[in-house]
PDB file of N, CA and C in Angstrom:
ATOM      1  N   UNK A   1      73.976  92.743  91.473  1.00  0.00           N
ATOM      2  CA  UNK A   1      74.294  92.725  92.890  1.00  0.00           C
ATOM      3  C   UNK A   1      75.773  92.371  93.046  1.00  0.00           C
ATOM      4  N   UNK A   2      76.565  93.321  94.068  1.00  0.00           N
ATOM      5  CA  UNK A   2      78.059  92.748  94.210  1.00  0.00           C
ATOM      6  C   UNK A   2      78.330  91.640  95.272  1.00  0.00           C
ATOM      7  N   UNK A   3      79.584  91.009  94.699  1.00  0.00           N
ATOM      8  CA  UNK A   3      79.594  89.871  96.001  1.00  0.00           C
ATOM      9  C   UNK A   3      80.460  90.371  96.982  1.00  0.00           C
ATOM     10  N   UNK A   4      79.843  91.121  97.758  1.00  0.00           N
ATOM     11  CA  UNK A   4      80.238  91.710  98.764  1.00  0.00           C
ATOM     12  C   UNK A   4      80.730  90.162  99.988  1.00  0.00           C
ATOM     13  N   UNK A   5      82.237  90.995 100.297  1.00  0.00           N
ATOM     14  CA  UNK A   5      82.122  89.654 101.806  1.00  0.00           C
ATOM     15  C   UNK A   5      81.919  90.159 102.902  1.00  0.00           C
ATOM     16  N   UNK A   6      81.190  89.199 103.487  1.00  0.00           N
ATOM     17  CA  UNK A   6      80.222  89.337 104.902  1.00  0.00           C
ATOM     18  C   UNK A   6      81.688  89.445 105.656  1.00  0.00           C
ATOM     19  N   UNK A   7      81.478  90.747 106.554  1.00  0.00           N
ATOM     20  CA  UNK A   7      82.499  91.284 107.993  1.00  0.00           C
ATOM     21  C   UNK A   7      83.314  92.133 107.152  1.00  0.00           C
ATOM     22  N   UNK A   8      83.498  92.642 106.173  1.00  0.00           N
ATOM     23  CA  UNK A   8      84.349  93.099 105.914  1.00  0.00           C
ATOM     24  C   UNK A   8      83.801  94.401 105.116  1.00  0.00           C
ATOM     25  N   UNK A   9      83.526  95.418 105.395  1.00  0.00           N
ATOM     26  CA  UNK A   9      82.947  96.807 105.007  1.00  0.00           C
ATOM     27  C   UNK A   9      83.425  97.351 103.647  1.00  0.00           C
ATOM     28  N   UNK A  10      84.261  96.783 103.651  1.00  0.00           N
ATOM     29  CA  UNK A  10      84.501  97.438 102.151  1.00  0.00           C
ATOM     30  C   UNK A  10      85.584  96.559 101.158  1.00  0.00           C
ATOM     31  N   UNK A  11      85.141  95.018 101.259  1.00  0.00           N
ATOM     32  CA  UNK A  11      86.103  93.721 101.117  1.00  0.00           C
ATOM     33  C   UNK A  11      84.808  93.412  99.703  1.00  0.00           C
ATOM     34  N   UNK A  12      85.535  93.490  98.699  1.00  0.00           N
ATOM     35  CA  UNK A  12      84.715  92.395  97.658  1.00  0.00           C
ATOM     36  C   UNK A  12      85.578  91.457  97.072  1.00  0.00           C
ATOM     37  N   UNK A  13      84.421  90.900  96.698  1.00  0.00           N
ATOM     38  CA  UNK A  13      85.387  89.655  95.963  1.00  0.00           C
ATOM     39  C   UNK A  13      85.224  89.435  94.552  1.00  0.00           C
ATOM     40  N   UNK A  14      85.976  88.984  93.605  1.00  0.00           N
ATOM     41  CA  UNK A  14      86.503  89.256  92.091  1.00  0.00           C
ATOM     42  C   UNK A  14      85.584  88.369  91.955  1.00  0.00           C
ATOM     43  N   UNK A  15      84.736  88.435  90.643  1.00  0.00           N
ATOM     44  CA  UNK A  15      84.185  87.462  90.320  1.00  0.00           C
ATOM     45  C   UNK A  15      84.221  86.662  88.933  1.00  0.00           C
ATOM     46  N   UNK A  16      85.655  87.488  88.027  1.00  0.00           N
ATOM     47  CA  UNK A  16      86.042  86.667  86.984  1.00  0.00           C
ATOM     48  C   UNK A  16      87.234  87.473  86.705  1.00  0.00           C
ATOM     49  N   UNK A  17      88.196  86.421  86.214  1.00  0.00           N
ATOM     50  CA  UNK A  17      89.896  86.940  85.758  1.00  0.00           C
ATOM     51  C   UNK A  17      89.582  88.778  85.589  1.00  0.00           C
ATOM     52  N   UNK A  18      90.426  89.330  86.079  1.00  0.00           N
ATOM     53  CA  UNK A  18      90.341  90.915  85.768  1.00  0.00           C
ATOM     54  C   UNK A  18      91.706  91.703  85.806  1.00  0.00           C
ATOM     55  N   UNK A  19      91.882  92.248  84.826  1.00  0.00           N
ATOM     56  CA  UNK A  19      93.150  92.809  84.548  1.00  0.00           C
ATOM     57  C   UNK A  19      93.249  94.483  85.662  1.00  0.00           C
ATOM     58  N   UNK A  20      94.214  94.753  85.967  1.00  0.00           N
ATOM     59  CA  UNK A  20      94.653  96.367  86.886  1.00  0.00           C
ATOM     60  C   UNK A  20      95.203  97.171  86.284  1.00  0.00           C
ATOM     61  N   UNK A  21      94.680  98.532  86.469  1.00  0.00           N
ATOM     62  CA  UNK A  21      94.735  99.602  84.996  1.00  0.00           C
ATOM     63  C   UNK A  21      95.830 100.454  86.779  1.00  0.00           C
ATOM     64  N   UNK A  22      96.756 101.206  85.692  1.00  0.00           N
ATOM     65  CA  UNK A  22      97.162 102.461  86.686  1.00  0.00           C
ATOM     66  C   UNK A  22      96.573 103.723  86.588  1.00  0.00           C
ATOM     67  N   UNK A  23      95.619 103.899  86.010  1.00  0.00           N
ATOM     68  CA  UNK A  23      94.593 104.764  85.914  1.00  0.00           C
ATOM     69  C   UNK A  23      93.439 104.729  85.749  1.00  0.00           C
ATOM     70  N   UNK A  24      92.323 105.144  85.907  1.00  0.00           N
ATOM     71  CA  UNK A  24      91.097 104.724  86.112  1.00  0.00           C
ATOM     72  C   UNK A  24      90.522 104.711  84.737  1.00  0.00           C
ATOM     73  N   UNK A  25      91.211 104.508  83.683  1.00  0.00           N
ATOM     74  CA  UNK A  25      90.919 104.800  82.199  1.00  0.00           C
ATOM     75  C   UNK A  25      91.417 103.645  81.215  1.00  0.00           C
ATOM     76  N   UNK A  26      90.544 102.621  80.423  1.00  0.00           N
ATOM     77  CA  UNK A  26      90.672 101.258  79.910  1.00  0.00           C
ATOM     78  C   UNK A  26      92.346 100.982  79.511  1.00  0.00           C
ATOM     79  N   UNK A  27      92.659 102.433  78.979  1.00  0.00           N
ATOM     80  CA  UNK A  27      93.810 102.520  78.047  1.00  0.00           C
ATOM     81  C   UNK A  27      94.912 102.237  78.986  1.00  0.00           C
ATOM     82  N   UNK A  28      95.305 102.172  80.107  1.00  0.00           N
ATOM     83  CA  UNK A  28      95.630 102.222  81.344  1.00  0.00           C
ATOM     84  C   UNK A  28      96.106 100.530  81.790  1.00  0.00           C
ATOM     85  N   UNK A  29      95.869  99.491  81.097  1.00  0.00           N
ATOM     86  CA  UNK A  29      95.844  98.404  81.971  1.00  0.00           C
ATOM     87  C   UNK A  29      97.193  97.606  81.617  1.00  0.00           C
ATOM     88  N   UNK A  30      97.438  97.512  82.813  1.00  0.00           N
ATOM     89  CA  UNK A  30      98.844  96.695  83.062  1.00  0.00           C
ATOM     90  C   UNK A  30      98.608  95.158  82.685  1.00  0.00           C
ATOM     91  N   UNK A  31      99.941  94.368  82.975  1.00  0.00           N
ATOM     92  CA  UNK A  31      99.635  93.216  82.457  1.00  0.00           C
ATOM     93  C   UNK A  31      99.356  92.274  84.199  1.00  0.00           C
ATOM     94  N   UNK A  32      99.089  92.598  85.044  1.00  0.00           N
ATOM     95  CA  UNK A  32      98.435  92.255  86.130  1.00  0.00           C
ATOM     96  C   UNK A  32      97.038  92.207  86.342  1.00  0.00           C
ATOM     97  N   UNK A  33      96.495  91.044  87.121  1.00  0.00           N
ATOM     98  CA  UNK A  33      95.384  90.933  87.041  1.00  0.00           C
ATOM     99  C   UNK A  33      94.673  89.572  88.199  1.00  0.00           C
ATOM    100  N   UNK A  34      93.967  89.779  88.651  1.00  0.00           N
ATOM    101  CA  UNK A  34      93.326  89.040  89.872  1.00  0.00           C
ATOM    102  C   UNK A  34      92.599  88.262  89.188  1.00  0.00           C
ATOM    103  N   UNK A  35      91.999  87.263  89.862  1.00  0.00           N
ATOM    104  CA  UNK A  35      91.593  86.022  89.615  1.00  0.00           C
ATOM    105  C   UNK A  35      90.079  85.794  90.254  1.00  0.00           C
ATOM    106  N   UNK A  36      89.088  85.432  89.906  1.00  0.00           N
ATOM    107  CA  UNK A  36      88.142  85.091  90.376  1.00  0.00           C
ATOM    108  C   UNK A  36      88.628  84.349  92.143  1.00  0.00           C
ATOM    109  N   UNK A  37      87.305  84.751  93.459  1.00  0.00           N
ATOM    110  CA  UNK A  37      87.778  84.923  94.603  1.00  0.00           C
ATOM    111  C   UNK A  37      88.072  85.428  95.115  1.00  0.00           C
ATOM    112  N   UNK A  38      89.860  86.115  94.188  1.00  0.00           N
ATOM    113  CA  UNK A  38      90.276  87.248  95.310  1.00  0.00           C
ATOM    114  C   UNK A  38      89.743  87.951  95.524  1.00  0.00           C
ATOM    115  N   UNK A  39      89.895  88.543  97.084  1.00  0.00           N
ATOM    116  CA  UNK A  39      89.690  89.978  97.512  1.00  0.00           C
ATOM    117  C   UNK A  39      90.454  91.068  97.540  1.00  0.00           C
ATOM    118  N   UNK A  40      89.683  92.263  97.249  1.00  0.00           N
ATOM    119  CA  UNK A  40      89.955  93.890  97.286  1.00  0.00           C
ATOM    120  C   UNK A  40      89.431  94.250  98.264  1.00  0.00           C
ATOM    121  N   UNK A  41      89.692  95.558  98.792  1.00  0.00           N
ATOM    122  CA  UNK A  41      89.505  96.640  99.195  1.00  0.00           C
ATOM    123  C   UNK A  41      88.883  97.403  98.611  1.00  0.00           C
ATOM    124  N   UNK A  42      87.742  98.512  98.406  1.00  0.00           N
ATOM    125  CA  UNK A  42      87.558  99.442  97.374  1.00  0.00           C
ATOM    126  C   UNK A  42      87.816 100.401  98.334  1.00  0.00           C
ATOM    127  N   UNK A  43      88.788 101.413  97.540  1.00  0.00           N
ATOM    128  CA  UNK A  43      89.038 102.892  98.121  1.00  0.00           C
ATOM    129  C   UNK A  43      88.586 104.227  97.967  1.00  0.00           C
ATOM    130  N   UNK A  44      88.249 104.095  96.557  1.00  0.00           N
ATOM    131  CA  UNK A  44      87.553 105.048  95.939  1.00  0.00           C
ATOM    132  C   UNK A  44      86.532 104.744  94.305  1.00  0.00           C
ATOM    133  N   UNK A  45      85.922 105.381  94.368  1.00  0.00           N
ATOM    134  CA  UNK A  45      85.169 105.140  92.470  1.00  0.00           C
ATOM    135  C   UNK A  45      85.821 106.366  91.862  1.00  0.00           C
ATOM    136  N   UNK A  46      86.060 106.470  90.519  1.00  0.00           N
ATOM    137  CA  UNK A  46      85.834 107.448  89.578  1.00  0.00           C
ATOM    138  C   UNK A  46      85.858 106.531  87.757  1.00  0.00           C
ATOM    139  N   UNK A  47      85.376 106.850  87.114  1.00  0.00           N
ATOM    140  CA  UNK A  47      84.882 106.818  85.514  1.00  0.00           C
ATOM    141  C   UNK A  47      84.738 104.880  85.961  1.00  0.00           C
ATOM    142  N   UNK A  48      83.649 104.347  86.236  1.00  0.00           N
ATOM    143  CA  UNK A  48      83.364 102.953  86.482  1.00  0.00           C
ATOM    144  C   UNK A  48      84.616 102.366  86.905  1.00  0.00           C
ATOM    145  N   UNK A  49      85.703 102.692  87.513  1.00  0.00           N
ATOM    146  CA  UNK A  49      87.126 101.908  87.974  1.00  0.00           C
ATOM    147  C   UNK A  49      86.502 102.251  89.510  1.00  0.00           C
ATOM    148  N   UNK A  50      87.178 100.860  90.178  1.00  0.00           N
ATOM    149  CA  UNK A  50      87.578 101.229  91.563  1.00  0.00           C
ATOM    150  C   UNK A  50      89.045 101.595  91.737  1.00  0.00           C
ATOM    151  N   UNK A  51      89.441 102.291  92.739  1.00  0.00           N
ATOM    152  CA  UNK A  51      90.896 101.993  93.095  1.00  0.00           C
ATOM    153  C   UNK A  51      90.896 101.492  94.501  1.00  0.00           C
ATOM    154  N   UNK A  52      91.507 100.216  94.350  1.00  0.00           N
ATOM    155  CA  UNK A  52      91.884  99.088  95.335  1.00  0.00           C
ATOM    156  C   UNK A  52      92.700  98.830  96.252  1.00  0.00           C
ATOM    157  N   UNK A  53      93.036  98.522  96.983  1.00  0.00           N
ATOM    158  CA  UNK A  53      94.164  97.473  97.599  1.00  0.00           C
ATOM    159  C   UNK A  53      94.034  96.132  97.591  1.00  0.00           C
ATOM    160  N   UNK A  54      94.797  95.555  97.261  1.00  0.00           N
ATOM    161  CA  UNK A  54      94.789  93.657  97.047  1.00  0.00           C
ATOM    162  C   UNK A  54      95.980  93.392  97.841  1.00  0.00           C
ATOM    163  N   UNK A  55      96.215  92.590  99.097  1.00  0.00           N
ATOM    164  CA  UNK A  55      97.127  92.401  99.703  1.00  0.00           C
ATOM    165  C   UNK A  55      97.308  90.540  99.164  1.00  0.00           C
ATOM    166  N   UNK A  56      98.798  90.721  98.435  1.00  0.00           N
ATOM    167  CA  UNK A  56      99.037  89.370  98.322  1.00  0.00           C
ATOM    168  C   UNK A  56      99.212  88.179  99.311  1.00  0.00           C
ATOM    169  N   UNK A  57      99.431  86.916  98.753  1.00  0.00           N
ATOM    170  CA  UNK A  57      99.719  85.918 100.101  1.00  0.00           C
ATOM    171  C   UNK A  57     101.151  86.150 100.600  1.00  0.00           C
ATOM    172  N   UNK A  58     102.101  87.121 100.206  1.00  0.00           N
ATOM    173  CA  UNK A  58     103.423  87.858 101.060  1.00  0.00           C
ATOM    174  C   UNK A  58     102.768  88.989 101.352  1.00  0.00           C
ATOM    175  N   UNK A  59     101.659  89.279 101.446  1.00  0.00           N
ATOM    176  CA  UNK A  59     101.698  90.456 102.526  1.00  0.00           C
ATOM    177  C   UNK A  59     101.880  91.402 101.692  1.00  0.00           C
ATOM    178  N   UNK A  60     102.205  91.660 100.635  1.00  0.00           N
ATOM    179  CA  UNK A  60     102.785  92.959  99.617  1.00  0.00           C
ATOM    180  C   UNK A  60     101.053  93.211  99.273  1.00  0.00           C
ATOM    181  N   UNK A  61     100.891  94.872  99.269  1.00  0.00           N
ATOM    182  CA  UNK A  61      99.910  95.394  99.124  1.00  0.00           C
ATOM    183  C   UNK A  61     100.157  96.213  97.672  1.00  0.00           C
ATOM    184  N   UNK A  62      99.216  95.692  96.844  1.00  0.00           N
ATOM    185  CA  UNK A  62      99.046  96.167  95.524  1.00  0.00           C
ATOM    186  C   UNK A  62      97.616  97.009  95.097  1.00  0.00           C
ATOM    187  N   UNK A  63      98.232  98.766  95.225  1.00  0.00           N
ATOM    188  CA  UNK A  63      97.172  99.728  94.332  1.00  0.00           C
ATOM    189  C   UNK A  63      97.291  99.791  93.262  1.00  0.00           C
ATOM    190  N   UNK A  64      96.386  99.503  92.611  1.00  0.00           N
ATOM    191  CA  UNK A  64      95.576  99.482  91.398  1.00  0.00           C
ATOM    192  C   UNK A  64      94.505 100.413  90.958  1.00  0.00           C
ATOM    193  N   UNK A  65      94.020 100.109  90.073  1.00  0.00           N
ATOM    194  CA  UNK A  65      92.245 100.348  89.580  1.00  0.00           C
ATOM    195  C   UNK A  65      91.899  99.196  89.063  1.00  0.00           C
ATOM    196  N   UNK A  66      90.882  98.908  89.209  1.00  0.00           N
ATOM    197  CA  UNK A  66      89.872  98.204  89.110  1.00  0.00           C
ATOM    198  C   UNK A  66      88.663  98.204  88.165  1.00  0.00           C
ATOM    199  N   UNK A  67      88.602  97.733  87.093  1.00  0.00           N
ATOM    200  CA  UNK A  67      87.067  97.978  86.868  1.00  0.00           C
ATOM    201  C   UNK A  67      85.954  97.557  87.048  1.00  0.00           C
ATOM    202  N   UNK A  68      85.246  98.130  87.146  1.00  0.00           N
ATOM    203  CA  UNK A  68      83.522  97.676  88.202  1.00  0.00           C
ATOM    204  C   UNK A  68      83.143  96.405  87.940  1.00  0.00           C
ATOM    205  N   UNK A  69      82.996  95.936  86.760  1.00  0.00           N
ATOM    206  CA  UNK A  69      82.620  94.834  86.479  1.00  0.00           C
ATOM    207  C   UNK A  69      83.208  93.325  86.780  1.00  0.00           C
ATOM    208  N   UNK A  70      84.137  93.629  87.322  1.00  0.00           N
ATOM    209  CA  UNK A  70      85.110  92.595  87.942  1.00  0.00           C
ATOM    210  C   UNK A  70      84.480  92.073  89.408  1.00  0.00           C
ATOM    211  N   UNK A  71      84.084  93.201  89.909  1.00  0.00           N
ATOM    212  CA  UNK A  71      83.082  93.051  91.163  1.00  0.00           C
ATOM    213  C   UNK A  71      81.794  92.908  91.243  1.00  0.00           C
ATOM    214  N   UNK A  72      81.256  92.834  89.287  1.00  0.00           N
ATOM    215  CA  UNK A  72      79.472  93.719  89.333  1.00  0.00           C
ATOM    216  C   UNK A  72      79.375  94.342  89.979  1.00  0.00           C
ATOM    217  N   UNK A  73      79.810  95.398  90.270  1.00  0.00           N
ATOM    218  CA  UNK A  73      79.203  96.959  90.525  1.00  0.00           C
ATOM    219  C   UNK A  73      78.647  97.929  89.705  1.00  0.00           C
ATOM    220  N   UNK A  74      78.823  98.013  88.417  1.00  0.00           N
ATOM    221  CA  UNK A  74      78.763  98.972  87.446  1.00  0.00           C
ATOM    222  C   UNK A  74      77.448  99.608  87.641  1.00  0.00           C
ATOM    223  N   UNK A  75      77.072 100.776  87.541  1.00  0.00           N
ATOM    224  CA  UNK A  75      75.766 101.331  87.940  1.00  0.00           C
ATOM    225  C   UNK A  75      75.327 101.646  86.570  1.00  0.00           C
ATOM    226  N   UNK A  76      74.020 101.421  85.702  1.00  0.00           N
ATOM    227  CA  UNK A  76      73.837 101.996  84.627  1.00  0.00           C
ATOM    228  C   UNK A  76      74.137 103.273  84.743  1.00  0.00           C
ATOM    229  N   UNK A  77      74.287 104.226  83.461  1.00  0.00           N
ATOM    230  CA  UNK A  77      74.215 105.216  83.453  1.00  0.00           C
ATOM    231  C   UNK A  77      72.683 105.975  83.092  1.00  0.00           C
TER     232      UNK A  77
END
């Protein structure tokens, strides 16, 4: 189950340290990475990544990808 936050339609929240890929593909991951708590945006799915928006505490909005499991989302296959 994801920890979805209540009022916010498409707001989850991280649920352990998670690194941000610039492509939706493992090989892909930058040295950035969210923290258990924060919130995303999910914008889209493709290959188990989300791609996100994370708006920092300046207001600077950071797209990424995401991978599912950062949110528990992952759907078996």
């Amino acid at each position: 189950m994801s920890k979805k936050v209540v009022g916010y339609e498409n707001s989850y929240n991280i649920i352990m340290k998670s690194h941000l890929f610039d492509k939706p593909d493992i090989n892909n991951m930058t040295n950035m990475y969210l923290i258990k708590g924060d919130i995303v945006d999910l914008v889209r799915s493709q290959n188990k990544f989300y791609e996100i928006n994370y708006t920092t505490k300046k207001n600077k909005i950071i797209k990424k990808w995401l991978h599912c499991s950062a949110i528990d989302a992952c759907i078996s296959d």
